[in-house]
C-alpha atoms as a PDB file:
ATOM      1  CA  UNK A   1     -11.496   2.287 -40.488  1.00  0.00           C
ATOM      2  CA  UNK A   2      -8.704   4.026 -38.370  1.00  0.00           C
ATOM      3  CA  UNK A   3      -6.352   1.775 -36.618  1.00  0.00           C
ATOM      4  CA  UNK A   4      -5.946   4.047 -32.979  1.00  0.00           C
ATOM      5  CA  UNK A   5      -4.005   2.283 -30.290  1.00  0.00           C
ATOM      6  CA  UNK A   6      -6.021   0.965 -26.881  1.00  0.00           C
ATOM      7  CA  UNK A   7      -3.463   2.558 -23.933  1.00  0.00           C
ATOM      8  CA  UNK A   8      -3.311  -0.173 -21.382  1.00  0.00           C
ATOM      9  CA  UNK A   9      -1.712  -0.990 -17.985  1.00  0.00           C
ATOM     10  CA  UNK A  10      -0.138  -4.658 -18.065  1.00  0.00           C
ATOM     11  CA  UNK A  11      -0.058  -6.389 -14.557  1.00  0.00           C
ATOM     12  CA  UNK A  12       2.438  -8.967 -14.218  1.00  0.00           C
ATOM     13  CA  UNK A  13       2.238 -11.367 -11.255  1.00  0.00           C
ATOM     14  CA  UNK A  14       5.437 -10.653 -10.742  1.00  0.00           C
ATOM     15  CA  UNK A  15       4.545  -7.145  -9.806  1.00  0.00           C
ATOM     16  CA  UNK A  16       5.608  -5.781 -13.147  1.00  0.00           C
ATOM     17  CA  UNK A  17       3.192  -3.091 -14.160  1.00  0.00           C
ATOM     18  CA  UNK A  18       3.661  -1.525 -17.300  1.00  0.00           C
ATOM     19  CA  UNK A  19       1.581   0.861 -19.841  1.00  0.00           C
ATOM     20  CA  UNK A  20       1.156  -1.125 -23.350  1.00  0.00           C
ATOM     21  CA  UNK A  21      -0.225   0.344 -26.168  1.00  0.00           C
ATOM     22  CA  UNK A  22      -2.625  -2.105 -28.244  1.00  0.00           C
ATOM     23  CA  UNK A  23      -3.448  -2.311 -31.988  1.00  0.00           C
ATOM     24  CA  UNK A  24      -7.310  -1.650 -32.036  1.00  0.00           C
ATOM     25  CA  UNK A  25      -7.097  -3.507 -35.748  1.00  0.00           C
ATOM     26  CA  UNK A  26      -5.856  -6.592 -33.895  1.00  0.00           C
ATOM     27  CA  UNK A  27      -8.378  -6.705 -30.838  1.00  0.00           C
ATOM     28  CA  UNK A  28      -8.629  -9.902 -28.912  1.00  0.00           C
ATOM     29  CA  UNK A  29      -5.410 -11.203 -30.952  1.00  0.00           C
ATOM     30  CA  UNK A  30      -3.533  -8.724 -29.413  1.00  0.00           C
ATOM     31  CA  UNK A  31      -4.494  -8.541 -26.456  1.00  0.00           C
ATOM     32  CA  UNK A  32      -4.651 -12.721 -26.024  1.00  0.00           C
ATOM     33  CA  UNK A  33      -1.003 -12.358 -27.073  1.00  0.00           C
ATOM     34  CA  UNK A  34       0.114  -9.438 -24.569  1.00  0.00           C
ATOM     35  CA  UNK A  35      -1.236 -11.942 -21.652  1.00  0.00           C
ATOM     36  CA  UNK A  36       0.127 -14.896 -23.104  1.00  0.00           C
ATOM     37  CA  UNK A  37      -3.285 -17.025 -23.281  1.00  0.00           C
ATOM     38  CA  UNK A  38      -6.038 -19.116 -25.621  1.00  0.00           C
ATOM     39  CA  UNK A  39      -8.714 -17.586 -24.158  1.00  0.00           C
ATOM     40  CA  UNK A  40      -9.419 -14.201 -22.318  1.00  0.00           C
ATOM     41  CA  UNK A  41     -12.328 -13.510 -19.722  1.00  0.00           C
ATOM     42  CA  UNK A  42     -13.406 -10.327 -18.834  1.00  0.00           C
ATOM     43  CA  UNK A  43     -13.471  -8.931 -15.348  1.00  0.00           C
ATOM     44  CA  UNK A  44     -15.644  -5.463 -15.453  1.00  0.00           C
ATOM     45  CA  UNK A  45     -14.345  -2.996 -12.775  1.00  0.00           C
ATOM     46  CA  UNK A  46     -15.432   0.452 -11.068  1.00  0.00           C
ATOM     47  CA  UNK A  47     -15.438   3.448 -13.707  1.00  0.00           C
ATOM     48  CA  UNK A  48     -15.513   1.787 -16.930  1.00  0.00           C
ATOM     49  CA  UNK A  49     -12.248  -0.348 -16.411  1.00  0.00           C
ATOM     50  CA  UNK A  50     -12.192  -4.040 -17.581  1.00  0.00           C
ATOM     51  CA  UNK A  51      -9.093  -6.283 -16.849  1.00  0.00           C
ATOM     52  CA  UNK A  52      -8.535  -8.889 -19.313  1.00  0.00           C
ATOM     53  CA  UNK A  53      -7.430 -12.429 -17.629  1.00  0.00           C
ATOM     54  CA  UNK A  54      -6.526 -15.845 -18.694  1.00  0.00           C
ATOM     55  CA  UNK A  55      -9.631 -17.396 -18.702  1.00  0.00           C
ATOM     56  CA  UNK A  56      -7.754 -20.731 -17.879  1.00  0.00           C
ATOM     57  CA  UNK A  57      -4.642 -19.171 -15.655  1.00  0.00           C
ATOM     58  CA  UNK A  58      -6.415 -21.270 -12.707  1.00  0.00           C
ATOM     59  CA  UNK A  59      -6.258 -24.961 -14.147  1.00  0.00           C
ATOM     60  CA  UNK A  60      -3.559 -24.321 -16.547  1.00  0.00           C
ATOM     61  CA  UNK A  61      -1.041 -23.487 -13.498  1.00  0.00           C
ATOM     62  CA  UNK A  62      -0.595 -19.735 -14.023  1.00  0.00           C
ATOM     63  CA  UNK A  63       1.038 -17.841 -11.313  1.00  0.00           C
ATOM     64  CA  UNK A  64      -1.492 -16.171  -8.689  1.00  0.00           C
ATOM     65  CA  UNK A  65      -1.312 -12.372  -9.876  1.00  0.00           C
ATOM     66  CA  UNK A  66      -1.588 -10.485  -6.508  1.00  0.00           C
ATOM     67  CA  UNK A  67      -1.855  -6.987  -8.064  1.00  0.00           C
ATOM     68  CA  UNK A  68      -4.525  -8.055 -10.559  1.00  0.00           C
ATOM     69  CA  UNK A  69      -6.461  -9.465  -7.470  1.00  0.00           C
ATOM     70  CA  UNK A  70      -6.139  -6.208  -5.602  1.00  0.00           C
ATOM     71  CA  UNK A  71      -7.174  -3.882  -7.937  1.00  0.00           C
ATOM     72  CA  UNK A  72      -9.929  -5.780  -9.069  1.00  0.00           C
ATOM     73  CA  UNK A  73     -10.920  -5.351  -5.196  1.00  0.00           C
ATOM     74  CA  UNK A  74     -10.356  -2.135  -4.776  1.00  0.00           C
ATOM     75  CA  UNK A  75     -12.189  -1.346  -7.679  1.00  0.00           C
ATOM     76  CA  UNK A  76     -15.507  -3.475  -7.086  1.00  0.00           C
ATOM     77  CA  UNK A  77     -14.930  -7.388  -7.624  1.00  0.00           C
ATOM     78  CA  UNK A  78     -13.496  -9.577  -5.483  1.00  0.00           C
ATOM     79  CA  UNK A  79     -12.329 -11.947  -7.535  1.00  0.00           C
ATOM     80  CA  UNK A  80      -8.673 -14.017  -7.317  1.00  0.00           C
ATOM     81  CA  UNK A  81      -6.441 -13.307 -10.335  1.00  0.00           C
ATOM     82  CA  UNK A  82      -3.346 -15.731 -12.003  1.00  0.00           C
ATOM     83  CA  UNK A  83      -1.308 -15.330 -14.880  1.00  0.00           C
ATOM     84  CA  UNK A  84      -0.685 -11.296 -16.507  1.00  0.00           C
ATOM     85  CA  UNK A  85      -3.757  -8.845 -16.475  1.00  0.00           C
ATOM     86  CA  UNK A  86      -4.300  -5.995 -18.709  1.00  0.00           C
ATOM     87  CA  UNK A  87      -6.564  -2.760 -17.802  1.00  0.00           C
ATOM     88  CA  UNK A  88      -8.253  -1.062 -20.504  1.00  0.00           C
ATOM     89  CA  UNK A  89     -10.950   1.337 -20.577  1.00  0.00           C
ATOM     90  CA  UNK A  90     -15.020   1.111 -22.028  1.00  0.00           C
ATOM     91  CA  UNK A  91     -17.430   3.359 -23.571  1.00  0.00           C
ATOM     92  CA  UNK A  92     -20.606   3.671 -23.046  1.00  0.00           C
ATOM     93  CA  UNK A  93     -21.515   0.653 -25.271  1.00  0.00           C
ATOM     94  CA  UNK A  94     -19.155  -1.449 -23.199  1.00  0.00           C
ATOM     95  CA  UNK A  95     -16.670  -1.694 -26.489  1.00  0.00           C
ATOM     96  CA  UNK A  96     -12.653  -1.286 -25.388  1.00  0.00           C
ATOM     97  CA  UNK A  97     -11.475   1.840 -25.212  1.00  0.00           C
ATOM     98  CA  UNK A  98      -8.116   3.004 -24.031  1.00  0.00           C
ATOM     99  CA  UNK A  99      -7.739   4.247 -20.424  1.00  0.00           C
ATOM    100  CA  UNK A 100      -8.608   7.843 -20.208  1.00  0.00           C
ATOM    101  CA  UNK A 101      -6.514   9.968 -17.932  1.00  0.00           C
ATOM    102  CA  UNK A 102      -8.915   9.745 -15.137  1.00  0.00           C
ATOM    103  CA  UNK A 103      -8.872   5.902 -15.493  1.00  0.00           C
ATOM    104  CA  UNK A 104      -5.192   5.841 -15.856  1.00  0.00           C
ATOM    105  CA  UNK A 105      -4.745   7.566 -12.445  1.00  0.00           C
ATOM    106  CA  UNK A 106      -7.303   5.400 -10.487  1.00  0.00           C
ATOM    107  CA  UNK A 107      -5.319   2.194 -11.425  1.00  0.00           C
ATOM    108  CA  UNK A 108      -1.953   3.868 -10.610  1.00  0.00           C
ATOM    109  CA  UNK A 109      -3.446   5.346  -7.645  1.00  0.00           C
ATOM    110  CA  UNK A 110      -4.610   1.637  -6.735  1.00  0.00           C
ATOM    111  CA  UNK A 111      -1.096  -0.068  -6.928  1.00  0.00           C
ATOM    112  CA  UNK A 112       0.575   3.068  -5.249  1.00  0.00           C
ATOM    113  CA  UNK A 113      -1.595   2.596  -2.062  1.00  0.00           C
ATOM    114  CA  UNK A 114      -2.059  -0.016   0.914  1.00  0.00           C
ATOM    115  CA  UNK A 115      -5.735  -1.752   0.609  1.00  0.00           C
ATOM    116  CA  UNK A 116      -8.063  -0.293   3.171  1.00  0.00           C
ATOM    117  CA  UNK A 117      -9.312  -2.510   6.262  1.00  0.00           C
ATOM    118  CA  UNK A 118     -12.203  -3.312   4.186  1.00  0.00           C
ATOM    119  CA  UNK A 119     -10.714  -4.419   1.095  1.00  0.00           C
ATOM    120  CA  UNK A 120      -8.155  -5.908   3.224  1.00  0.00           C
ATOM    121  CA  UNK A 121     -10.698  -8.224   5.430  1.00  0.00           C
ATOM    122  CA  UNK A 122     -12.173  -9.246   1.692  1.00  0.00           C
ATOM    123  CA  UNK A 123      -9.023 -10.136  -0.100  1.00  0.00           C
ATOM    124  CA  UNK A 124      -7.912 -12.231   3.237  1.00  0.00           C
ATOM    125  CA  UNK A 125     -11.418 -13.999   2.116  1.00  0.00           C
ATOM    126  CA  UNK A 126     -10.773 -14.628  -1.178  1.00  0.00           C
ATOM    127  CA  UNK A 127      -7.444 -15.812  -0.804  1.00  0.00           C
ATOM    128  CA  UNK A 128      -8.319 -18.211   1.792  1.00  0.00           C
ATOM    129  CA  UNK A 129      -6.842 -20.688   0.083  1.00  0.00           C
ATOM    130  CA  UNK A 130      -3.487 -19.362  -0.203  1.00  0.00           C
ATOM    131  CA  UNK A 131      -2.079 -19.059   3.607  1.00  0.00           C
ATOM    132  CA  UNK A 132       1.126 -17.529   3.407  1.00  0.00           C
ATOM    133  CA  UNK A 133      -0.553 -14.833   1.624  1.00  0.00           C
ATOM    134  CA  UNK A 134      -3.014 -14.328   4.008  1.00  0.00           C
ATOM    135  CA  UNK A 135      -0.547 -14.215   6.643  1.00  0.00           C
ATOM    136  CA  UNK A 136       1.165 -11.222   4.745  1.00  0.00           C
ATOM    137  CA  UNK A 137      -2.241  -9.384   4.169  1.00  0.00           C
ATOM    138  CA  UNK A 138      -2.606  -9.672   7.949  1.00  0.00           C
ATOM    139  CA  UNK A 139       0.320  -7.953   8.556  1.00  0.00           C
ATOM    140  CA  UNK A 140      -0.286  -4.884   6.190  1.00  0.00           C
END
């Protein structure tokens, strides 16, 4: 079997985003490591992208990662994101795939742009919880 490398986009909380190239040979080792956790859950996304998250980042007092949470809007699930994210790409059978170039773009294209009134009005839900954000996604 050929080891190929799984191109990546890792999402700091801290705003950090960065392309990261992981071992296919070392799968959820790697990719457990690159986010710094035990365990991983999956998020599934628009277009064949999955973010990997710390499956514990809530209880185990992992920052809030504000990025992670608005792409994973933007791109279908509203779901509230802490501690680093990574974006990788699927196949058809749902196995991890490096971002294609199309996929690439989209998540670029996501952090590059202000959330729409929609996404905006949903993330303001989700975030309930966290006022001082929601004051600042108010404001946008």
């Amino acid at each position: 079997m050929t080891n190929t490398t799984i191109r990546s986009v890792k999402i700091n909380p801290t705003e950090t985003i960065t392309t990261l190239d992981l071992d296919s040979a070392k799968g959820g080792n790697d990719i457990a490591a690159a986010i710094d956790c035990r365990m991983f859950a999956v998020v599934d996304l628009a277009d064949s992208i999955d973010l990997f998250v710390d499956d514990e980042g809530l209880i185990n007092g992992s920052t809030l990662n504000l990025p992670a949470t608005v792409l994973a809007h933007l791109l279908g699930n509203p779901t509230v994101i802490f501690g680093t994210a990574i974006a990788v790409g699927t196949n058809h059978e749902g196995q991890t795939v490096g971002l294609s170039d199309s996929q690439f773009a989209r998540v670029q294209k996501a952090f590059a742009q202000k959330p729409d009134p929609g996404t905006v009005d949903t993330l303001i839900e989700s975030l309930s919880p966290f006022p001082t954000i929601v004051s600042m996604l108010r404001n946008i």
